[in-house]
Structure formats: structure tokens, C-alpha cells
N, C-alpha and C. Protein backbone atom coordinates (compact mmCIF):
# COMPACT_ATOMS: atom_id res chain seq x y z
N UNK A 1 103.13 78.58 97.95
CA UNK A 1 102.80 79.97 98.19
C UNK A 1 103.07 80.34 99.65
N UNK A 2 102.67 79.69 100.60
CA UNK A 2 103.35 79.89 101.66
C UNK A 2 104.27 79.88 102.50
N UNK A 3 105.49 79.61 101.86
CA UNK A 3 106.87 79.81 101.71
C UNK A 3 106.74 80.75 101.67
N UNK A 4 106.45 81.75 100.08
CA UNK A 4 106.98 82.88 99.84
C UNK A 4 106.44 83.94 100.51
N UNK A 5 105.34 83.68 101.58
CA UNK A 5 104.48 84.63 102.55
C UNK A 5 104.78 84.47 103.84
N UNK A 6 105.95 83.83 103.95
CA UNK A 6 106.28 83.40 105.57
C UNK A 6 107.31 84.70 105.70
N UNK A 7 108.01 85.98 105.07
CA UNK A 7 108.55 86.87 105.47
C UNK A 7 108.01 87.80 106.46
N UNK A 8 106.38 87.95 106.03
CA UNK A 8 105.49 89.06 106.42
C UNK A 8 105.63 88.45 108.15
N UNK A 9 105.92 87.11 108.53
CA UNK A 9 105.87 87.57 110.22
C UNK A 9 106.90 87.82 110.85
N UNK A 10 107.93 88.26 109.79
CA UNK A 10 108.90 88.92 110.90
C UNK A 10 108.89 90.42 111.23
N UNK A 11 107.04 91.29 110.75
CA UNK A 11 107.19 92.12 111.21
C UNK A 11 106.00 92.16 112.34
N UNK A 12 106.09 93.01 113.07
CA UNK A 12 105.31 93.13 114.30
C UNK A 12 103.55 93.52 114.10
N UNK A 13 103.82 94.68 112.71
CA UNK A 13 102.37 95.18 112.65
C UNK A 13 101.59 93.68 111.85
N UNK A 14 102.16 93.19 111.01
CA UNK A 14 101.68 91.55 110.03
C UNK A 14 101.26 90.62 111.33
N UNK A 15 102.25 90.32 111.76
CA UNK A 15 101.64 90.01 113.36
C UNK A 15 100.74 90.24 113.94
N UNK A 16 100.47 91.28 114.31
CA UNK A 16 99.35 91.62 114.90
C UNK A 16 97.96 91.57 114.30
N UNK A 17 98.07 91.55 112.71
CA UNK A 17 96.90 91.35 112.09
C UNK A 17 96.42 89.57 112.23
N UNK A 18 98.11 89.18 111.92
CA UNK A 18 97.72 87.73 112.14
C UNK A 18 96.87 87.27 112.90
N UNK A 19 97.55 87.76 114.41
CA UNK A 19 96.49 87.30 115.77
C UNK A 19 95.28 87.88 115.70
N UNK A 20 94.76 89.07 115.05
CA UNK A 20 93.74 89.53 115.53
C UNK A 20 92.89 88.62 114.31
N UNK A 21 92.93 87.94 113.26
CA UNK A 21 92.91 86.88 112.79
C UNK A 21 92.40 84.96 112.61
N UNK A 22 93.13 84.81 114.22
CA UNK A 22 93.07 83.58 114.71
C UNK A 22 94.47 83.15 114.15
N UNK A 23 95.22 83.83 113.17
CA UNK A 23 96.37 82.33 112.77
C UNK A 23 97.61 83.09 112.76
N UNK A 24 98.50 82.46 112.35
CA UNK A 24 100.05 82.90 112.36
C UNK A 24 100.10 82.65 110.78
N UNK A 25 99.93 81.64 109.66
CA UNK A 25 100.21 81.78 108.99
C UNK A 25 99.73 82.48 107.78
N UNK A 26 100.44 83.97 107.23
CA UNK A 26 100.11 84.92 106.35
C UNK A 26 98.79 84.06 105.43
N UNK A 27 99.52 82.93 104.63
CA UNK A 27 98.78 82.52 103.54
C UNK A 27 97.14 82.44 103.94
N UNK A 28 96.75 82.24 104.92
CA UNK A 28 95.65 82.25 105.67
C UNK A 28 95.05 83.09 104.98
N UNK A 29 95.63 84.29 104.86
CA UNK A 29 94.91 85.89 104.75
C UNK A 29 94.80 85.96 103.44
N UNK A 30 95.69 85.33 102.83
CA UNK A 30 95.87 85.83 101.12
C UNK A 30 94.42 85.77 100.30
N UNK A 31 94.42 86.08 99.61
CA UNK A 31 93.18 85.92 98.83
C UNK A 31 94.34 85.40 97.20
N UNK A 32 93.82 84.01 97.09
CA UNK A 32 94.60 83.54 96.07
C UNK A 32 93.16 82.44 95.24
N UNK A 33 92.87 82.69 93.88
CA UNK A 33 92.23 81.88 92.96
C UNK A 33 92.21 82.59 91.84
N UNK A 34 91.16 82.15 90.72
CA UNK A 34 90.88 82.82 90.02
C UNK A 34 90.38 84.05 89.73
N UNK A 35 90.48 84.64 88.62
CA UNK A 35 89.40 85.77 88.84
C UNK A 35 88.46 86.49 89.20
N UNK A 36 87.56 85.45 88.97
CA UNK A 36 86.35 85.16 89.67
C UNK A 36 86.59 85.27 91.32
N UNK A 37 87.35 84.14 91.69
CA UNK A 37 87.09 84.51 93.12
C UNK A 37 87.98 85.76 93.84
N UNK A 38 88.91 86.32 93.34
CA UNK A 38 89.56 87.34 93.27
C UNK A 38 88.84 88.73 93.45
N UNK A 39 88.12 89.01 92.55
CA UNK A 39 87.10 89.86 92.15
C UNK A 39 86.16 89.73 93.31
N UNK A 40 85.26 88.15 93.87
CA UNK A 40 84.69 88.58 94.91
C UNK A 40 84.88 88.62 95.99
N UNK A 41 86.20 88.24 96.47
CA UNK A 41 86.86 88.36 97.94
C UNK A 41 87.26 89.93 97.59
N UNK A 42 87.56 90.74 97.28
CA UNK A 42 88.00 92.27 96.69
C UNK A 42 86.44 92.59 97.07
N UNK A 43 85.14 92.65 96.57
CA UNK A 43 84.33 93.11 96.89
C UNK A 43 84.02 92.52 98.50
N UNK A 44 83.81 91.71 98.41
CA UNK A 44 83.30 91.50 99.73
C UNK A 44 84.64 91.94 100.86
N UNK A 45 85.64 92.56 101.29
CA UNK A 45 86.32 93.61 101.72
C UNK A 45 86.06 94.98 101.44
N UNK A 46 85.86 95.18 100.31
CA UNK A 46 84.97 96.72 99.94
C UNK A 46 83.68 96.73 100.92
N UNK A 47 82.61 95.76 100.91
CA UNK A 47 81.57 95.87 101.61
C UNK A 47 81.52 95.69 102.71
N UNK A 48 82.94 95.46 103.20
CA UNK A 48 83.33 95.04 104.81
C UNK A 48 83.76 96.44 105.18
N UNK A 49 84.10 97.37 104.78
CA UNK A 49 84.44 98.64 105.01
C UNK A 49 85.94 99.17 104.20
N UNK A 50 87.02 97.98 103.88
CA UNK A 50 88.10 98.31 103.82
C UNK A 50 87.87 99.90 102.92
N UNK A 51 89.08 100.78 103.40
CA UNK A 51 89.08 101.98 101.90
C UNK A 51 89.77 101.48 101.03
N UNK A 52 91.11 101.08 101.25
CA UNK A 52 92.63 100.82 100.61
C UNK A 52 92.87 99.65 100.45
N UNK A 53 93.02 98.86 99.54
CA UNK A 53 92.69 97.53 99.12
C UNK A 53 94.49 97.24 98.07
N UNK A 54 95.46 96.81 98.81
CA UNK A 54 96.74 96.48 97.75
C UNK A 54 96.73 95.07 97.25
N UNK A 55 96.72 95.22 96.04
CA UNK A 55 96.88 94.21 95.30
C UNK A 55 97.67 93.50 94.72
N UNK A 56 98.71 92.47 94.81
CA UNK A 56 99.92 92.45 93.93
C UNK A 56 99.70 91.01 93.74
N UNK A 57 101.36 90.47 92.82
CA UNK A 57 101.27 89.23 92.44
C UNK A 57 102.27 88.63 92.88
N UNK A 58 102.29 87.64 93.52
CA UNK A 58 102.85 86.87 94.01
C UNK A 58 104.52 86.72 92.87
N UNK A 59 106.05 86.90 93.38
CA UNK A 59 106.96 86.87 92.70
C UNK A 59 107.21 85.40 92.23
N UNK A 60 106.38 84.74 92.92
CA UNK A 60 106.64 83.25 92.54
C UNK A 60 105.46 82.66 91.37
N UNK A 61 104.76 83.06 90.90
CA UNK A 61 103.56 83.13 90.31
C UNK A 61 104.62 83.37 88.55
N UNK A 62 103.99 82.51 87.60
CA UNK A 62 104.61 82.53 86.27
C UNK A 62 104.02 83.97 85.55
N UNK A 63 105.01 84.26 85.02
CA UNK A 63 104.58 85.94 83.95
C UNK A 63 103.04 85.84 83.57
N UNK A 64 102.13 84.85 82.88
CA UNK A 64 101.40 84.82 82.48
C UNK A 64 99.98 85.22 83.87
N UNK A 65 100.42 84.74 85.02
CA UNK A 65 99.61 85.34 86.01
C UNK A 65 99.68 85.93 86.51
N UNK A 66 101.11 86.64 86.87
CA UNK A 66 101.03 87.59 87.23
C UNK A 66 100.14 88.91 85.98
N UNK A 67 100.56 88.91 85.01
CA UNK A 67 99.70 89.68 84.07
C UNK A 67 98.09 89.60 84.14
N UNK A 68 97.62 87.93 84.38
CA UNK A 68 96.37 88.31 84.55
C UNK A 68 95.79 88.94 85.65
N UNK A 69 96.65 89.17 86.75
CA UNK A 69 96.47 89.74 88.06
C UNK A 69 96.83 91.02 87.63
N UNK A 70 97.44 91.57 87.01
CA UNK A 70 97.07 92.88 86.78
C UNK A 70 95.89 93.30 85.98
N UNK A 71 95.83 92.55 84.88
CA UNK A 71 94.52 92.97 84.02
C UNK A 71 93.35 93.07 85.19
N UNK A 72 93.27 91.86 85.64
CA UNK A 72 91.98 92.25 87.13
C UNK A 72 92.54 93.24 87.42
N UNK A 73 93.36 94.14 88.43
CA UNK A 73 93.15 94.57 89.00
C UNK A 73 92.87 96.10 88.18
N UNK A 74 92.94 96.61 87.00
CA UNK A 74 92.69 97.41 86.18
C UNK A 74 91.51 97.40 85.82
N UNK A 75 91.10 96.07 85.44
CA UNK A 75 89.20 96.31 85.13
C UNK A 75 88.62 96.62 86.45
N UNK A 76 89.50 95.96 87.96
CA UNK A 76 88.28 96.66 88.90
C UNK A 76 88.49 97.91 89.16
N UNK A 77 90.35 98.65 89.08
CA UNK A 77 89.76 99.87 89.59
C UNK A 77 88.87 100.70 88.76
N UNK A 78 89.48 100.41 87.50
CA UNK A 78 87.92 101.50 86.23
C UNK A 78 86.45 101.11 86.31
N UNK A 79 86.15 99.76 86.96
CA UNK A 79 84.56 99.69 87.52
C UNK A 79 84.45 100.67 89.24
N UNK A 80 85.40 100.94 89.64
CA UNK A 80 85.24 101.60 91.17
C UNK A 80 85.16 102.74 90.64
N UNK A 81 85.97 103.33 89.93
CA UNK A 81 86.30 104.70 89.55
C UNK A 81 84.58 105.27 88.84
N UNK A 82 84.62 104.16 88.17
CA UNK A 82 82.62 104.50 87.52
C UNK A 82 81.53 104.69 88.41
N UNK A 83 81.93 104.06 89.41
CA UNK A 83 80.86 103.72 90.99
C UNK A 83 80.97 105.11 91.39
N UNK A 84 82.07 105.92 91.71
CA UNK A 84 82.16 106.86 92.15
C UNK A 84 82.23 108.83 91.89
């Protein structure tokens, strides 16, 4: 996985998140597991303040997970959308 996340430092603003961070390498940042922990690294950034939260799936990730990474991310926005 961190192969396929080593593009993001050839830009300046990814960079800068990096350092402000502690690390250089993206994968650091990723939020990568199951559902479960998916779901609560996503909240616990909601309760950290984030507004805008992008979610995607890794192109290297087999069809079958990437799909379950969408199904999450559909059950959480229709539980946010209820919150609000």
C-alpha cells in the first residue's frame, strides 16, 4: 500500500500535511482496516473537527474491497445525513 501512496509527495500541499504530521510517508496518514476500524477513525476525525472527510479505495485493493469500501462509506453518509 505504500507504494501506491508514495505519489501524494510529489505535491507541495501533501507535503506540508505530511510535516505538520511528524512523517514523510503518506501511508502514515491513511486510515486502512476493516470496517470497524474505518468507521471509527472516520468518527473520531468528525469529532476532531474535520467538515469534509474523502473517502476512496485504494486502486490496488481487489473489486471485492473496494466495494466494501463503498458500502461503508454509504451507510455512514445516510447515518450523518440522519444526525443532521
Amino acid at each position: 500500500m505504500a507504494d501506491g501512496l508514495a505519489f501524494y509527495t510529489q505535491f507541495e500541499s501533501y507535503r506540508r500535511v505530511l510535516a505538520l504530521n511528524g512523517t514523510e510517508n503518506p501511508a502514515d496518514l491513511a486510515l486502512i482496516g476493516d470496517e470497524d476500524t474505518v468507521a471509527a477513525g472516520l468518527r473520531a476525525y468528525a469529532e476532531a473537527g474535520a467538515t469534509e472527510i474523502v473517502l476512496t479505495a485504494h486502486h490496488d485493493l481487489d473489486a471485492a474491497t473496494q466495494s466494501r469500501t463503498r458500502r461503508l462509506a454509504g451507510m455512514l453518509a445516510q447515518d450523518a445525513s440522519r444526525r443532521t
